[in-house]
N, C-alpha and C. Protein backbone atom coordinates (compact mmCIF):
# COMPACT_ATOMS: atom_id res chain seq x y z
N UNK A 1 -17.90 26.61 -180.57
CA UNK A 1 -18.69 27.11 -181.69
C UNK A 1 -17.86 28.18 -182.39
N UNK A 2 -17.82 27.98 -183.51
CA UNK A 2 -17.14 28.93 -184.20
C UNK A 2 -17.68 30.01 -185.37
N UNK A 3 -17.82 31.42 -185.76
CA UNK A 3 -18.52 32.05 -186.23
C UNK A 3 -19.50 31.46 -187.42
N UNK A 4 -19.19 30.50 -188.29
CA UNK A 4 -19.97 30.29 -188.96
C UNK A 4 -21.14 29.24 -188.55
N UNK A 5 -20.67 28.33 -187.65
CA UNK A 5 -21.22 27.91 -186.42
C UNK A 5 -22.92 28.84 -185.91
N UNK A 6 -22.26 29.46 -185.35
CA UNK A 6 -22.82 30.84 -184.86
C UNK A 6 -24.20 31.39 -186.01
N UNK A 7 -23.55 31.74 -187.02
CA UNK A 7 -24.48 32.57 -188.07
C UNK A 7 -25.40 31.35 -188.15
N UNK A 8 -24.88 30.49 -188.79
CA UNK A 8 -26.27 29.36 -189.05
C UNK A 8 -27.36 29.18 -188.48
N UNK A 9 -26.69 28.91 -186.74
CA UNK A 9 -27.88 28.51 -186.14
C UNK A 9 -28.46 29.93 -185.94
N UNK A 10 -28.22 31.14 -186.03
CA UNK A 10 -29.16 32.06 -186.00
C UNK A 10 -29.80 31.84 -187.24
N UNK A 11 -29.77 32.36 -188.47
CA UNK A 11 -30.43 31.98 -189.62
C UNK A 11 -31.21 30.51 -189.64
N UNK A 12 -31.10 29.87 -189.05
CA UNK A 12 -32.35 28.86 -188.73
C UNK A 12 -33.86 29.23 -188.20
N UNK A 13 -33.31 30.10 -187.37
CA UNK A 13 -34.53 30.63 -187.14
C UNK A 13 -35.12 31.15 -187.63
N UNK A 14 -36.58 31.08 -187.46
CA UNK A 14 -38.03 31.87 -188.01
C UNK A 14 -37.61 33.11 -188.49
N UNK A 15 -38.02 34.23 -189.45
CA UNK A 15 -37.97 35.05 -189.27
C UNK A 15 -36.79 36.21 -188.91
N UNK A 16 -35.69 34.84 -189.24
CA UNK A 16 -34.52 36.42 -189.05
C UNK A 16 -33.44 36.53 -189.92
N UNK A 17 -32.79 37.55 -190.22
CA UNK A 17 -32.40 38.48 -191.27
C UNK A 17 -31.18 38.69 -190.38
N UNK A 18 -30.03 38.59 -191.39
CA UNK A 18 -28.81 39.53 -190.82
C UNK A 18 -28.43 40.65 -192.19
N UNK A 19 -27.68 41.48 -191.03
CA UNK A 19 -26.95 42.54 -192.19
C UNK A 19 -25.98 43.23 -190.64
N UNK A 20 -25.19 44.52 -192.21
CA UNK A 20 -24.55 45.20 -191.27
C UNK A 20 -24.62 46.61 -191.08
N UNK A 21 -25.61 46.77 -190.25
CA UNK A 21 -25.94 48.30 -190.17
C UNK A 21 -24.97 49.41 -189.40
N UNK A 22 -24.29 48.63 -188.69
CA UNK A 22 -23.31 49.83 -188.04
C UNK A 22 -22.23 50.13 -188.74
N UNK A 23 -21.22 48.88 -189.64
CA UNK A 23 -20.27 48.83 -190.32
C UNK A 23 -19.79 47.85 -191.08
N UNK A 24 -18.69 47.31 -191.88
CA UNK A 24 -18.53 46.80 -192.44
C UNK A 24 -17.99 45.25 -191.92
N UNK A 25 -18.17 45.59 -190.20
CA UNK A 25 -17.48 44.06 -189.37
C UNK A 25 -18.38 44.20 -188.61
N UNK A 26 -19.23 44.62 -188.33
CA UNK A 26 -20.02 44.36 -187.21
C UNK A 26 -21.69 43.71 -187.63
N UNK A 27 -21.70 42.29 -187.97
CA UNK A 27 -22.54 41.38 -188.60
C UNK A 27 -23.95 41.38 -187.02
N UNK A 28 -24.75 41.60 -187.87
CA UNK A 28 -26.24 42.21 -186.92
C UNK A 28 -27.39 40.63 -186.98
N UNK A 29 -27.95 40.31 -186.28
CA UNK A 29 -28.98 39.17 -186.25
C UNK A 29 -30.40 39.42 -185.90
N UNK A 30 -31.07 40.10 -186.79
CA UNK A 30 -32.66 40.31 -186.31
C UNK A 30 -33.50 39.20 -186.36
N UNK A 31 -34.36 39.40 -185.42
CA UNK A 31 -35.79 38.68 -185.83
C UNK A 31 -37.23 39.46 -186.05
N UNK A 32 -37.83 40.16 -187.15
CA UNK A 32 -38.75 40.96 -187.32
C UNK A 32 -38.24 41.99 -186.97
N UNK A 33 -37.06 42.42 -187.75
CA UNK A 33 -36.50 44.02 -187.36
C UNK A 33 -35.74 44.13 -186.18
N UNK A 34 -35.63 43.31 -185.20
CA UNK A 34 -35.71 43.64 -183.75
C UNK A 34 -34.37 42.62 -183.87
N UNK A 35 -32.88 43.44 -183.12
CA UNK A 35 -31.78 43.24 -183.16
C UNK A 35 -31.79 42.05 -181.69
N UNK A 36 -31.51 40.60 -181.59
CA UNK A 36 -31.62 39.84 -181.07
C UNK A 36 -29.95 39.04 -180.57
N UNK A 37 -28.62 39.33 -181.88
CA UNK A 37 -27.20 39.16 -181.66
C UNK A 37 -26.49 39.65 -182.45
N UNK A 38 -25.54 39.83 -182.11
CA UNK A 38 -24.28 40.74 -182.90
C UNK A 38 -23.00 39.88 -182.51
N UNK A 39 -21.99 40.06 -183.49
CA UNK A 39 -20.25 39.69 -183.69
C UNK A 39 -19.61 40.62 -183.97
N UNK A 40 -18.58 40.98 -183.68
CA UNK A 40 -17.85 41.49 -184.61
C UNK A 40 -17.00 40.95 -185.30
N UNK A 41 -16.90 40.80 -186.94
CA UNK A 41 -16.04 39.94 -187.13
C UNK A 41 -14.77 40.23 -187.39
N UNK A 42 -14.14 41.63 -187.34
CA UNK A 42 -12.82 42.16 -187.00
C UNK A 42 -12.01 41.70 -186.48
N UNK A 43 -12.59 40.57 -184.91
CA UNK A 43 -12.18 40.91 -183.71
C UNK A 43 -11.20 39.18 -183.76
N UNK A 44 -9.79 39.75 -183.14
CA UNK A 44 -9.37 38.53 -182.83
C UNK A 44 -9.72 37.23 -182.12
N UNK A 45 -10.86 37.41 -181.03
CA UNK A 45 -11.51 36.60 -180.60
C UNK A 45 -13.05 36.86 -180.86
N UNK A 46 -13.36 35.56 -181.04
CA UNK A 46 -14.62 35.42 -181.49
C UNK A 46 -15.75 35.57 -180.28
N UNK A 47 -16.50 36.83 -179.93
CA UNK A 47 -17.33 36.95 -179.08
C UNK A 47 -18.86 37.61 -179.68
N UNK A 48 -19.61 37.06 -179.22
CA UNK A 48 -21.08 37.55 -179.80
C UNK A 48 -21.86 38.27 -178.27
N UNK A 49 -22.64 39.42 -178.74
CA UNK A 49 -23.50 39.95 -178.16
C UNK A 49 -25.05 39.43 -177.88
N UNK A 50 -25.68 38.65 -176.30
CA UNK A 50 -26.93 38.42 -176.96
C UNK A 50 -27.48 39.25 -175.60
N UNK A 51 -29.00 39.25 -176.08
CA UNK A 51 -29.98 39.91 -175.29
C UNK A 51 -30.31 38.46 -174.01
N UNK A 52 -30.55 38.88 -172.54
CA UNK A 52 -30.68 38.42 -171.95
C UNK A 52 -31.57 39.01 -170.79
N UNK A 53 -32.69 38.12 -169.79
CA UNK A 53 -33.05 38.23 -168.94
C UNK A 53 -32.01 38.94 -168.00
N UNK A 54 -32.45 40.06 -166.97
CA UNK A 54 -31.39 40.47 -166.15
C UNK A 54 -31.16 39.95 -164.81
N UNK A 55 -31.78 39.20 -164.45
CA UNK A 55 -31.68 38.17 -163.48
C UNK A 55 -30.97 37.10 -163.77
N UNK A 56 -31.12 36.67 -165.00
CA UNK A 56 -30.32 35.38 -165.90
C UNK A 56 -29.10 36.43 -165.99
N UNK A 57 -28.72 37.48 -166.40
CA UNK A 57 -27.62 37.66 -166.58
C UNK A 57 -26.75 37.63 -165.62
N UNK A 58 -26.86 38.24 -164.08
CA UNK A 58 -26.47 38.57 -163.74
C UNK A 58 -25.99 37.18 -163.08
N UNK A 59 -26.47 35.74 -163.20
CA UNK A 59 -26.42 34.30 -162.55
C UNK A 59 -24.73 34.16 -163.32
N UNK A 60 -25.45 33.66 -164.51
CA UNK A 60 -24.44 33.69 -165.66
C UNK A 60 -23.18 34.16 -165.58
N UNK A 61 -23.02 35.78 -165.49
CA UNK A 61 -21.84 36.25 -165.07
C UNK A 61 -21.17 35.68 -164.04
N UNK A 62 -21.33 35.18 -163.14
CA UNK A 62 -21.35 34.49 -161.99
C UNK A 62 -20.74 33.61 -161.82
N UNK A 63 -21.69 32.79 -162.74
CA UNK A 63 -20.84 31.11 -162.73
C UNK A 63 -20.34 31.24 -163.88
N UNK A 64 -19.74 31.68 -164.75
CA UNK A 64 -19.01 31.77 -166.09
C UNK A 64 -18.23 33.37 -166.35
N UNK A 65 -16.56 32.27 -166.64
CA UNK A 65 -16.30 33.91 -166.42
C UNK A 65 -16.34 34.17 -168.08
N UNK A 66 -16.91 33.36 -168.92
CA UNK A 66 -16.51 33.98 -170.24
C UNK A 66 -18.04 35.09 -170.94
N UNK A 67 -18.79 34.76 -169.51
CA UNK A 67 -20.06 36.06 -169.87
C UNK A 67 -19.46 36.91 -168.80
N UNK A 68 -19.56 38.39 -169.73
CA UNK A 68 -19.40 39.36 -169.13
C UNK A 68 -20.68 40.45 -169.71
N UNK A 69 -20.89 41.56 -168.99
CA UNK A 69 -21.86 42.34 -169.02
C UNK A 69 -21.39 43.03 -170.55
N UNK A 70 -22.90 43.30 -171.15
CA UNK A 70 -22.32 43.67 -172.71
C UNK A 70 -21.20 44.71 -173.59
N UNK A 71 -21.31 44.32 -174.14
CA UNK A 71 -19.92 45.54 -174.46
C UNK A 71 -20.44 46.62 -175.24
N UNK A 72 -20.85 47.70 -175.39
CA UNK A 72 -21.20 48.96 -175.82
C UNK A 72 -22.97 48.61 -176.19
N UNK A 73 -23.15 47.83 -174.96
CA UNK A 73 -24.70 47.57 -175.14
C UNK A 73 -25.12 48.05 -173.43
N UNK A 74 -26.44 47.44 -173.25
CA UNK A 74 -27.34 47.65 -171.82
C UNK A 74 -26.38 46.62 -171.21
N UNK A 75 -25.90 47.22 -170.45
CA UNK A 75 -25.10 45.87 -169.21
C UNK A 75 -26.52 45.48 -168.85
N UNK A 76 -27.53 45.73 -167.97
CA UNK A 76 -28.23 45.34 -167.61
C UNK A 76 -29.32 43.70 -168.61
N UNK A 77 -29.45 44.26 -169.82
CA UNK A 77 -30.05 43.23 -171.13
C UNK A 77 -29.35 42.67 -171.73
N UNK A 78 -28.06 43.16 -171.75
CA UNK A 78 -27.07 42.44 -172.84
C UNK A 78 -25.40 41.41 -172.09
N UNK A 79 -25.48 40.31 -172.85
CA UNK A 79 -24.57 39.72 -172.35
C UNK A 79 -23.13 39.92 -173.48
N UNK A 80 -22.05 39.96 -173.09
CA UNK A 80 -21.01 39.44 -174.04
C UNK A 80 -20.57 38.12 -173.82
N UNK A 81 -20.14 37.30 -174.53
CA UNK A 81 -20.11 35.97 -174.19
C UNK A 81 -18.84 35.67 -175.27
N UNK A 82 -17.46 34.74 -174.49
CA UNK A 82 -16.97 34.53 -175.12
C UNK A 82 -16.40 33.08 -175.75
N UNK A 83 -17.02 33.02 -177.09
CA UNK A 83 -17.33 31.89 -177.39
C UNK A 83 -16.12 30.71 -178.19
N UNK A 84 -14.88 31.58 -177.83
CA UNK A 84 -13.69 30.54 -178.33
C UNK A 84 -13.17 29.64 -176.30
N UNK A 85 -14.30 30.15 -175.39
CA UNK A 85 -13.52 29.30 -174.22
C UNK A 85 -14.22 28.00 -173.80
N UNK A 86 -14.58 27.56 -172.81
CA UNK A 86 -14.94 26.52 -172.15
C UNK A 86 -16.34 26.37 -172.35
N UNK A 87 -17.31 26.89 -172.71
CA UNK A 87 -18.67 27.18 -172.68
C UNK A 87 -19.09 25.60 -173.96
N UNK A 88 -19.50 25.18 -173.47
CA UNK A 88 -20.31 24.32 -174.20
C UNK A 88 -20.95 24.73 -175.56
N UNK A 89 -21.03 23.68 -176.65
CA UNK A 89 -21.90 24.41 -177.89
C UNK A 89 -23.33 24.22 -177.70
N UNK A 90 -24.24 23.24 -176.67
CA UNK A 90 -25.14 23.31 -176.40
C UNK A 90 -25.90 24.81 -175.00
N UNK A 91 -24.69 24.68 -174.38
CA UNK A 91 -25.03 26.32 -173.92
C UNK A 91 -25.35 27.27 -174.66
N UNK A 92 -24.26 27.80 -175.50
CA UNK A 92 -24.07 28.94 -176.62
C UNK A 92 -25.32 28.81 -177.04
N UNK A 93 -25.96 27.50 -177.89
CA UNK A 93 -27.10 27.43 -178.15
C UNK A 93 -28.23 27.98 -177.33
N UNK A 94 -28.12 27.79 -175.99
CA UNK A 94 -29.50 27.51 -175.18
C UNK A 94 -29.39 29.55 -174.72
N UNK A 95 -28.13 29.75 -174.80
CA UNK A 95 -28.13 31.24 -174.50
C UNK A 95 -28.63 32.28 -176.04
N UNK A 96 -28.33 31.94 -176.79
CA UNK A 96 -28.76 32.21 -178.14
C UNK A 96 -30.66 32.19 -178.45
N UNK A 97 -31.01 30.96 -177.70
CA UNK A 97 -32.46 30.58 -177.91
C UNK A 97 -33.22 31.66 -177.26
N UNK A 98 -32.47 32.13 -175.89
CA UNK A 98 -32.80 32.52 -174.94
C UNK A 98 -33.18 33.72 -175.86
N UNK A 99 -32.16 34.60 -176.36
CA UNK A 99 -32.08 36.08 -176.90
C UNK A 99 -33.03 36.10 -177.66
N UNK A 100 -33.45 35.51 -178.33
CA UNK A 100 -34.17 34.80 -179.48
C UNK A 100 -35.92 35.30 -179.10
N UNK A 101 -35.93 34.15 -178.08
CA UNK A 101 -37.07 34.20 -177.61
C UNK A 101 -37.39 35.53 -176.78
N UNK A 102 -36.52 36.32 -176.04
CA UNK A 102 -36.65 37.84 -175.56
C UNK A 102 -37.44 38.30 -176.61
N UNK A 103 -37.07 38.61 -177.77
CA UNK A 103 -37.01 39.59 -178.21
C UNK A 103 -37.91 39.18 -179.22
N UNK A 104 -38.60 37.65 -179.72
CA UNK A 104 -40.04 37.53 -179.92
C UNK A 104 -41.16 37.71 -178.85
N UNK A 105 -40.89 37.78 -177.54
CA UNK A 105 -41.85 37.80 -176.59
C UNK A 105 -42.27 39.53 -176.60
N UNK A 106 -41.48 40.38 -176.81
CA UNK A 106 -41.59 42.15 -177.15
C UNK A 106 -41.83 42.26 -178.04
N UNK A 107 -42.44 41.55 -179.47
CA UNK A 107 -43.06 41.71 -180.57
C UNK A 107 -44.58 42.48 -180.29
N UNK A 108 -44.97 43.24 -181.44
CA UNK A 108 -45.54 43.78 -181.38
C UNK A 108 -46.86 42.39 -182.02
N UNK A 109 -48.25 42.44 -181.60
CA UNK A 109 -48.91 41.25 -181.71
C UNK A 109 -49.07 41.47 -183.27
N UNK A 110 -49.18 42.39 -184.30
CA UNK A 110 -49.13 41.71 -185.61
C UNK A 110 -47.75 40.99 -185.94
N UNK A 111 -46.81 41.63 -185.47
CA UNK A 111 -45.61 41.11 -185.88
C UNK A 111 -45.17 39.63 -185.37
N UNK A 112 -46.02 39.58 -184.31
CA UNK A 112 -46.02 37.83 -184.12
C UNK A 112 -46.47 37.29 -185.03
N UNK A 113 -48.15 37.15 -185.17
CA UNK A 113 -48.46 36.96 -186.16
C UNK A 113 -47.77 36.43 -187.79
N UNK A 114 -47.01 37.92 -188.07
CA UNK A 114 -46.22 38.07 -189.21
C UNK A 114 -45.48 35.94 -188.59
N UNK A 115 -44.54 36.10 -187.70
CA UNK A 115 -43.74 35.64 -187.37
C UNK A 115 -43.91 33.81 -187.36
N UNK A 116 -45.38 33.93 -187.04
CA UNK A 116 -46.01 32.74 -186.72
C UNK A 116 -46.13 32.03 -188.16
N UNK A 117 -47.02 32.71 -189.57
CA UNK A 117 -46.92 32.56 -190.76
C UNK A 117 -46.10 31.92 -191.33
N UNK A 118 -45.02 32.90 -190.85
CA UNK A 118 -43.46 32.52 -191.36
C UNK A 118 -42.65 31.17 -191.31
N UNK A 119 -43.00 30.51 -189.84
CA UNK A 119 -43.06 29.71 -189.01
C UNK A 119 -43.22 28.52 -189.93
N UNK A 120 -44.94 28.65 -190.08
CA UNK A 120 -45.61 27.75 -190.42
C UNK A 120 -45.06 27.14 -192.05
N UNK A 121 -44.26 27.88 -192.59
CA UNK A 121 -44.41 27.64 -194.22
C UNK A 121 -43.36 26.23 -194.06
């Protein structure tokens, strides 16, 4: 999967918005405000930040050495994942869905709502 790869299938989803709030390379992926993946696109290798179960993360790391614990994020919530190696594009996906869905499940219940609407159109 390759960054533009990447952006799309986030922007497919319901409800989410990118920008760059930290800087001018560091491309942000919300869903209802709520920061769900990050790139940097500076970076000679192409690696994205996602939110993850910490039990799932810690599997992951495990059997893959191209997830590593996040990089200037929660090691514990956040995965780095590096997505120019061996990792499947249906993984990337299913780890992406994953972050996705975290971080609609911690919605606040109007903002589901909001989310559900959105959904529906």
């Amino acid at each position: 999967m390759h960054v533009e790869e990447f952006r799309m299938y986030c922007l497919s989803k319901p409800g989410v918005t990118e920008s760059f709030p930290f800087d001018e390379v560091t491309l942000v992926f919300k869903v209802m405000s709520k920061m769900f993946a990050l790139t940097g696109l500076g970076r000679e290798q192409f690696k994205v930040n996602l939110k993850c179960d910490p039990d799932k993360a810690i599997e992951l790391r495990e059997e893959y050495p191209e997830v590593e614990p996040g990089y200037h994020m929660s090691k514990k919530h956040w995965n780095t994942i590096d997505c120019e190696g061996s990792l499947s594009g249906k993984l990337l996906m299913e780890l992406i869905d994953h972050s996705y869905d975290l971080v609609v499940k911690g919605l606040k219940k109007a903002e589901k709502e909001a989310l559900k609407e959105i959904s529906e159109e």
